[in-house]
Protein backbone atom coordinates (compact mmCIF):
# COMPACT_ATOMS: atom_id res chain seq x y z
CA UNK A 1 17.26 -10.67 3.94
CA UNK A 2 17.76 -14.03 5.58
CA UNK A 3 14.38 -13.78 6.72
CA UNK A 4 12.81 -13.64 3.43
CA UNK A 5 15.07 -16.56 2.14
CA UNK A 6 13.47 -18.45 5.00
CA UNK A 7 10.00 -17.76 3.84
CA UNK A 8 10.92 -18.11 -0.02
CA UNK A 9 11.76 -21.54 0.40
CA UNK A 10 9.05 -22.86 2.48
CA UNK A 11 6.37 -21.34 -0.56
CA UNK A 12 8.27 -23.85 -2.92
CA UNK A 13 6.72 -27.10 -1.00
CA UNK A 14 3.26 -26.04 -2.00
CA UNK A 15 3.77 -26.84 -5.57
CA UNK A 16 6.21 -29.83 -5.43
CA UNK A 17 3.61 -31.40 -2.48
CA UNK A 18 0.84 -32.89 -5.44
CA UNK A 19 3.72 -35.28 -6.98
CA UNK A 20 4.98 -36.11 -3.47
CA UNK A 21 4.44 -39.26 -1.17
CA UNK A 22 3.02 -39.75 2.40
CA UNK A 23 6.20 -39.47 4.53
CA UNK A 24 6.63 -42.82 7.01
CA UNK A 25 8.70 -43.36 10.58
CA UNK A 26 9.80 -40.33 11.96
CA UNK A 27 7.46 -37.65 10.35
CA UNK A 28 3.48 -39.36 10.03
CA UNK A 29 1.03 -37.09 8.38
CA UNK A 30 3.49 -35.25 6.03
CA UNK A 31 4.07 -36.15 2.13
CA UNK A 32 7.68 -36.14 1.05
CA UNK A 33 8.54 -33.75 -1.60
CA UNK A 34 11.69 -35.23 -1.92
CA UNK A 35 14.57 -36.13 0.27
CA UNK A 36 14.86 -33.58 3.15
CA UNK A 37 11.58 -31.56 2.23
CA UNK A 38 8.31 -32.50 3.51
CA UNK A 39 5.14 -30.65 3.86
CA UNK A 40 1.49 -31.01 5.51
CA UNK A 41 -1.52 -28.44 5.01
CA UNK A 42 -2.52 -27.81 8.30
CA UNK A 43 -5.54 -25.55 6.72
CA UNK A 44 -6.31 -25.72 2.90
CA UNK A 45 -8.57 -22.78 2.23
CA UNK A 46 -10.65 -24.03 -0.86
CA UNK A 47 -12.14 -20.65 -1.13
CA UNK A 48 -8.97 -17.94 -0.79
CA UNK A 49 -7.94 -16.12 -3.63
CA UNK A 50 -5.51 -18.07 -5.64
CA UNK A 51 -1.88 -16.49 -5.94
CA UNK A 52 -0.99 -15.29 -9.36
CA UNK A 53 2.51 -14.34 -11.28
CA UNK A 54 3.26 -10.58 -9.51
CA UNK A 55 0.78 -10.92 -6.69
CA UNK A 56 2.18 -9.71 -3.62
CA UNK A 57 2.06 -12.20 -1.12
CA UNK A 58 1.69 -11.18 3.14
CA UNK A 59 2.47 -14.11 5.48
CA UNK A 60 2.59 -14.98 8.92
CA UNK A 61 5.85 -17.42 9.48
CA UNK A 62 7.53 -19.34 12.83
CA UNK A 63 10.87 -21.38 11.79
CA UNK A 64 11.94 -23.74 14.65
CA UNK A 65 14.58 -26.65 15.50
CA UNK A 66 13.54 -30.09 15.69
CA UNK A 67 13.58 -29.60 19.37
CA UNK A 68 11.12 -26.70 19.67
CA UNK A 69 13.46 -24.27 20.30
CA UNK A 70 12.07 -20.99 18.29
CA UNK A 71 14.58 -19.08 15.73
CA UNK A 72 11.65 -16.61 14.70
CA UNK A 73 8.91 -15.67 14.72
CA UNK A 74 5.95 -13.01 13.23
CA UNK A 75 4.52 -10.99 16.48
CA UNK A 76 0.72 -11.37 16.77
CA UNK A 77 -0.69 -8.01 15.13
CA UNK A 78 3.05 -7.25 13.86
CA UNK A 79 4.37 -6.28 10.66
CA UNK A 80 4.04 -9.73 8.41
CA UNK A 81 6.63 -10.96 5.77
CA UNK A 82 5.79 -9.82 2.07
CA UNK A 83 7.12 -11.45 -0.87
CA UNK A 84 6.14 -10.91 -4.26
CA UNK A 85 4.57 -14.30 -6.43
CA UNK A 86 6.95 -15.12 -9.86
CA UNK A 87 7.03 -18.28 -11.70
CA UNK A 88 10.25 -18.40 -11.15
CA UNK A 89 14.21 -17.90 -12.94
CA UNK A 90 14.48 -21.64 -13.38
CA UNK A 91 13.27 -25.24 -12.99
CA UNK A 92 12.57 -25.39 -9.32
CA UNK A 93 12.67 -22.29 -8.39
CA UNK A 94 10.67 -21.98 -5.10
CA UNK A 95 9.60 -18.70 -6.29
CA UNK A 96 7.66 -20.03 -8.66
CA UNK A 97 5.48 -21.82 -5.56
CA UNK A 98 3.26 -18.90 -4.32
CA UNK A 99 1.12 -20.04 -7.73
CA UNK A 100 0.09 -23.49 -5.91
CA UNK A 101 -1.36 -21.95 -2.54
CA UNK A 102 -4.40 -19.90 -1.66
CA UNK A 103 -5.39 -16.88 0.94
CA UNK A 104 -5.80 -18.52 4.10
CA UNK A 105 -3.98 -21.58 3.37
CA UNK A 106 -1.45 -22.55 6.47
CA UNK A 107 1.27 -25.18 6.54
CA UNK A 108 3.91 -26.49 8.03
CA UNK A 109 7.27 -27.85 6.49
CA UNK A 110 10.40 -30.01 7.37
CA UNK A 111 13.50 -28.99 5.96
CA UNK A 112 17.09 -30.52 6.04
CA UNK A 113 19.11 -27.90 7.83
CA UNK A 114 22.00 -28.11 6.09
CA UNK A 115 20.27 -28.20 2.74
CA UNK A 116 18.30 -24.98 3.83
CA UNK A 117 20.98 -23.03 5.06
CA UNK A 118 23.56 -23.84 2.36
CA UNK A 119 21.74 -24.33 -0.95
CA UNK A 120 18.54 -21.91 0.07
CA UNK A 121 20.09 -19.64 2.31
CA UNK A 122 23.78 -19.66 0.43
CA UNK A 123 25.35 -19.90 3.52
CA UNK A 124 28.99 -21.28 3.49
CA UNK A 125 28.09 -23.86 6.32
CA UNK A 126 24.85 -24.32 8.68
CA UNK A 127 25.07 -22.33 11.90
CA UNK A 128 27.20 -23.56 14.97
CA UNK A 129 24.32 -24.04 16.88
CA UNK A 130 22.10 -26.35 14.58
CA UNK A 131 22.91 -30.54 13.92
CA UNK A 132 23.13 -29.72 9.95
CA UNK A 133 21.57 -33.55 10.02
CA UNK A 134 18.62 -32.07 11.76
CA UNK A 135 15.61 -31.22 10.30
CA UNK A 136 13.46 -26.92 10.45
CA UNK A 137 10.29 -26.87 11.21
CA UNK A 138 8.26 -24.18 9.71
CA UNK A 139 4.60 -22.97 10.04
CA UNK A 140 3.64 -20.50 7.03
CA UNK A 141 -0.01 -18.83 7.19
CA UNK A 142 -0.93 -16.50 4.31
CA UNK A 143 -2.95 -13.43 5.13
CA UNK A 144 -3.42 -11.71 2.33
CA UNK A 145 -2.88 -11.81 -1.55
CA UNK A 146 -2.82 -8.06 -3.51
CA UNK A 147 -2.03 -7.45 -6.88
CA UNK A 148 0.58 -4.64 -6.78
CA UNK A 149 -2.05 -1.98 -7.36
CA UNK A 150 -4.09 -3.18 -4.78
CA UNK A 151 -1.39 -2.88 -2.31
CA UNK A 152 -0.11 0.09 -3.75
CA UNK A 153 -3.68 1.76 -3.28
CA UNK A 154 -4.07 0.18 0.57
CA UNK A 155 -0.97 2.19 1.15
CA UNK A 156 -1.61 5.14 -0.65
CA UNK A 157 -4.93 5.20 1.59
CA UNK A 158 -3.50 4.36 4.95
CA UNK A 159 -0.25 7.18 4.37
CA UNK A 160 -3.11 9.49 3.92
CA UNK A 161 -5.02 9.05 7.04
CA UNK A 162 -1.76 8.77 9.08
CA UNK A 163 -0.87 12.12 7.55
CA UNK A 164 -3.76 13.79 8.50
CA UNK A 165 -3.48 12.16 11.64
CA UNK A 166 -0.21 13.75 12.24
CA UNK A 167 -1.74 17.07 11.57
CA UNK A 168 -3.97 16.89 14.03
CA UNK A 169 -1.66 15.99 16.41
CA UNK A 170 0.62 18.53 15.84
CA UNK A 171 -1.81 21.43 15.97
CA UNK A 172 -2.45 20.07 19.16
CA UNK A 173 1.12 19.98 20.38
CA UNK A 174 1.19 23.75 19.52
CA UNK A 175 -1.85 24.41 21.06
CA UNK A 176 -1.18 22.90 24.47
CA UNK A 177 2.41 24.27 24.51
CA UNK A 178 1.11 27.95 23.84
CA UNK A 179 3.48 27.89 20.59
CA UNK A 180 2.53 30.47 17.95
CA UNK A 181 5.58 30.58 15.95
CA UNK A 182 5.18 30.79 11.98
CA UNK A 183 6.70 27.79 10.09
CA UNK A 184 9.48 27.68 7.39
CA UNK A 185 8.38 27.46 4.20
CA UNK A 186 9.27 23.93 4.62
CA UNK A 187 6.82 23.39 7.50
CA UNK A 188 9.31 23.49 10.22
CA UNK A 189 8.86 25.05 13.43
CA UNK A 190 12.45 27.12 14.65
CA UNK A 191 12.37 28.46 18.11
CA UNK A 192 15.50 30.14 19.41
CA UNK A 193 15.87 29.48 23.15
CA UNK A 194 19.44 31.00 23.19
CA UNK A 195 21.24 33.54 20.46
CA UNK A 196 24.08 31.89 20.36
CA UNK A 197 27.37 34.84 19.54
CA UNK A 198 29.78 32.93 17.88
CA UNK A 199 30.50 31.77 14.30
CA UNK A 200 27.15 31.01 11.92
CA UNK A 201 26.30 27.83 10.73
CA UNK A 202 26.40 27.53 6.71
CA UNK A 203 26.02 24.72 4.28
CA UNK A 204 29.58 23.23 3.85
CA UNK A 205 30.66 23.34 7.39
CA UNK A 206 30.97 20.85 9.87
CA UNK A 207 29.56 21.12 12.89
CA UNK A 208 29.17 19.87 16.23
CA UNK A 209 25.80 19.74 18.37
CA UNK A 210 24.39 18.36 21.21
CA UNK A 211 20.70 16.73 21.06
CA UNK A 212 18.28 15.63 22.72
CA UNK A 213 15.03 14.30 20.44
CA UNK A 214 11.42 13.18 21.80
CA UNK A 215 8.22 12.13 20.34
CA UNK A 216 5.33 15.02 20.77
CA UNK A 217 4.01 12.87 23.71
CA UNK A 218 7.34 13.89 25.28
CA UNK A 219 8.62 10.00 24.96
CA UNK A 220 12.52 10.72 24.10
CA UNK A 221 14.33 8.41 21.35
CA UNK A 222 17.79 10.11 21.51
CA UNK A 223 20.17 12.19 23.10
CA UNK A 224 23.86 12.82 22.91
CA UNK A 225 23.85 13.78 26.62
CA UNK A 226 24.46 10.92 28.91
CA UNK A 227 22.74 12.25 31.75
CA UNK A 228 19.98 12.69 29.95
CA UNK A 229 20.18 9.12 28.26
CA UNK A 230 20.54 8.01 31.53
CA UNK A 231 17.46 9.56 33.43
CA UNK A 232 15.27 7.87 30.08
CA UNK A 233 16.90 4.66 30.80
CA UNK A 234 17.81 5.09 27.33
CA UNK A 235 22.30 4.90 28.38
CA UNK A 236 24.34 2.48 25.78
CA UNK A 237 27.55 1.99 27.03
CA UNK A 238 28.72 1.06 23.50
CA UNK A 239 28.19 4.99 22.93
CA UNK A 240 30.41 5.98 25.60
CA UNK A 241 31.61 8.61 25.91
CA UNK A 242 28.67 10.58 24.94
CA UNK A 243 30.08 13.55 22.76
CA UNK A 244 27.89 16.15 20.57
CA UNK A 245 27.29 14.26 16.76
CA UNK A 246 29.59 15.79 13.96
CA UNK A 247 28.27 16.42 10.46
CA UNK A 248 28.71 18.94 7.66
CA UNK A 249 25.94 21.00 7.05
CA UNK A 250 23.84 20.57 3.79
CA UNK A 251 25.20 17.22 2.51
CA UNK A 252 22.09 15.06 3.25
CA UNK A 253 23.87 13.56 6.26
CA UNK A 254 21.37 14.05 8.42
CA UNK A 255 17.08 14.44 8.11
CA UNK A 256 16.27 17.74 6.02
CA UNK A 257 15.02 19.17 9.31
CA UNK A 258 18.00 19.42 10.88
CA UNK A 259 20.09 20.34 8.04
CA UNK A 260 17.41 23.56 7.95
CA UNK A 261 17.32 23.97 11.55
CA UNK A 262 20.99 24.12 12.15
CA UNK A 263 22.00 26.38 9.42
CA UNK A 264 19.51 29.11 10.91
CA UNK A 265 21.96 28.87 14.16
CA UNK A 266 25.58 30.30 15.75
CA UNK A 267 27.50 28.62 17.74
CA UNK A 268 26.49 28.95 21.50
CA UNK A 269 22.86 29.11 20.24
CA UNK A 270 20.02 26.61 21.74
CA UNK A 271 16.94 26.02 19.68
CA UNK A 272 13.84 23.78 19.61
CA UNK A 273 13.03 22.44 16.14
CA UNK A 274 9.77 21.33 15.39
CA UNK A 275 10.34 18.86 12.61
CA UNK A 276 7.56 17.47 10.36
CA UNK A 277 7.76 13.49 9.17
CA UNK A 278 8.06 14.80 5.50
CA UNK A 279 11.61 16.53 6.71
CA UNK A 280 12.17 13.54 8.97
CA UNK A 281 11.98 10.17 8.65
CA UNK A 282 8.40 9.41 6.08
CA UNK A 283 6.51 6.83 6.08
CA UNK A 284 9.48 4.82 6.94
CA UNK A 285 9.42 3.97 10.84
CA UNK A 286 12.70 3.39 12.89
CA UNK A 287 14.31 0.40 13.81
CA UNK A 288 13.42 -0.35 17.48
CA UNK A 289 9.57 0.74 16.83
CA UNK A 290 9.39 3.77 18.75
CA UNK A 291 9.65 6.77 15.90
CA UNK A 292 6.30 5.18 13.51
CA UNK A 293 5.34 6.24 10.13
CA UNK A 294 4.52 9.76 9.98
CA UNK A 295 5.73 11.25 13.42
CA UNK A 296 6.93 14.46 13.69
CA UNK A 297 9.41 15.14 16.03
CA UNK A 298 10.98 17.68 18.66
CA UNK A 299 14.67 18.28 18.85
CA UNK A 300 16.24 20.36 21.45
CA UNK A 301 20.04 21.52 20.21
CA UNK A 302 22.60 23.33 20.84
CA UNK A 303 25.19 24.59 18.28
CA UNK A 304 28.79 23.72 20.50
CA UNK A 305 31.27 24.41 17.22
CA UNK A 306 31.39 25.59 13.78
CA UNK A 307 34.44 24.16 12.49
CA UNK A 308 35.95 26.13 8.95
């Protein structure tokens, strides 16, 4: 959220910058908006689409300390920032910028640090490490200005291709791994490795079971067995001990695939569970990048407990 506070108020120079003054001394070639704001096109695209009121607004951003020491930054062909273009709640409101600047227009901004961080960011004090007297430098490029149907539509159009995508994979998976077990209704693909002989799983219960969950390129994400974690240099001490993960059955606390998977188990039983993104995670990826939009994934569990 931070982040998009950071971008928010860089957008609000752009409209404030055709009343300002050439800046003097310390910061040549930028106009003063006012004290401790100050802003310099670095690229004015005369012939980008203009931002309008609800436009939704994609931008490439770096924020950095007067001494060039980097705070963020937008990964070349990553994910960019997206804000959404409004005139703004009140006189001022940097909000209401995005309606001075263009696709394609780039700039770069000064801001007082302890203005930023306190008044923009709300912030009950600038962080340790930054001179509040100091001055942010930011660099804002915008790629790309939708309406929210256009975007809306881009999406709806990419989710499809990845979806079909993931089809495709997946028949392949089954192909290559000789598996010709019928889906669930569902989708999902249950394959019983071990019966287990104790009590049966029901929605309700709690239970207890280990894991151990990979891509369908065989790249593993998670595992409650630390051997295993540690063999796919995946070990985090802060999980120690590694135990089996706890959950009652049914109650949405875990992705719909498991809560199906599971229940179709006794305790002692192993199982590989085929799941589908649409019982898994979506369109939605996973924080640290390696589960994407639309990937199905393979589980290997066991059922340890059934607790009443």
């Amino acid at each position: 959220m931070k982040k998009l506070v950071f971008a928010i108020s860089i957008l609000v120079a752009g409209v404030l910058a055709s009343c300002g003054q050439k800046a003097e001394g310390k910061f040549p070639g930028y106009t003063k908006v006012e004290d401790g704001l100050f802003i310099k096109f670095l690229n004015d695209n005369a012939e980008g689409k203009k931002i309008q009121v609800g436009d939704i607004v994609s931008v490439n951003m770096k924020y950095a300390t007067e001494s060039d020491s980097v705070l963020f930054e937008t990964q070349p062909g990553g994910v960019p920032v997206q804000l959404k273009a409004d005139t703004g709640a009140y006189v001022g409101d940097f909000m209401g910028s995005f309606l001075s600047m263009k696709e394609g227009d780039s700039v770069s901004v000064l801001v007082n640090a302890d203005t930023f961080f306190i008044k923009t960011a709300r912030m009950p004090e600038s962080p340790e490490f930054i001179d509040s007297a100091s001055m942010l430098y930011f660099t804002l490029k915008i790629l790309k200005v939708q309406t929210m149907e256009e975007m809306q539509a881009e999406q709806e159009a990419k989710n499809a291709t990845l979806e079909n995508e993931e089809q495709t994979k997946l028949q392949q998976y089954l192909t290559d791994n000789n598996i010709t077990a019928t889906p669930t209704a569902s989708g999902m693909y249950f394959i019983s490795e071990k019966k287990g002989s104790g009590k049966a799983a029901a929605a309700n219960k709690k239970v207890r079971v280990n894991y151990a969950g990979m891509l369908l390129d065989g790249t593993y994400f998670d595992t409650s067995m630390e051997d295993l974690a540690k063999e796919q240099g995946m070990y985090d001490e802060r999980r120690a001990p590694y135990k089996p993960i706890e959950f009652t059955l049914g109650q949405g606390q875990v992705i719909p695939g498991w809560d199906e998977g599971i229940s179709m188990m006794k305790e002692g039983g192993k199982a590989k569970l085929i799941i589908p993104s649409n019982l898994a995670y979506g369109a939605n990826p996973r924080p640290g990048g390696v589960i994407k939009p639309f990937s199905t994934l393979v589980f290997n569990v066991e059922l340890v407990e059934v607790i009443d």
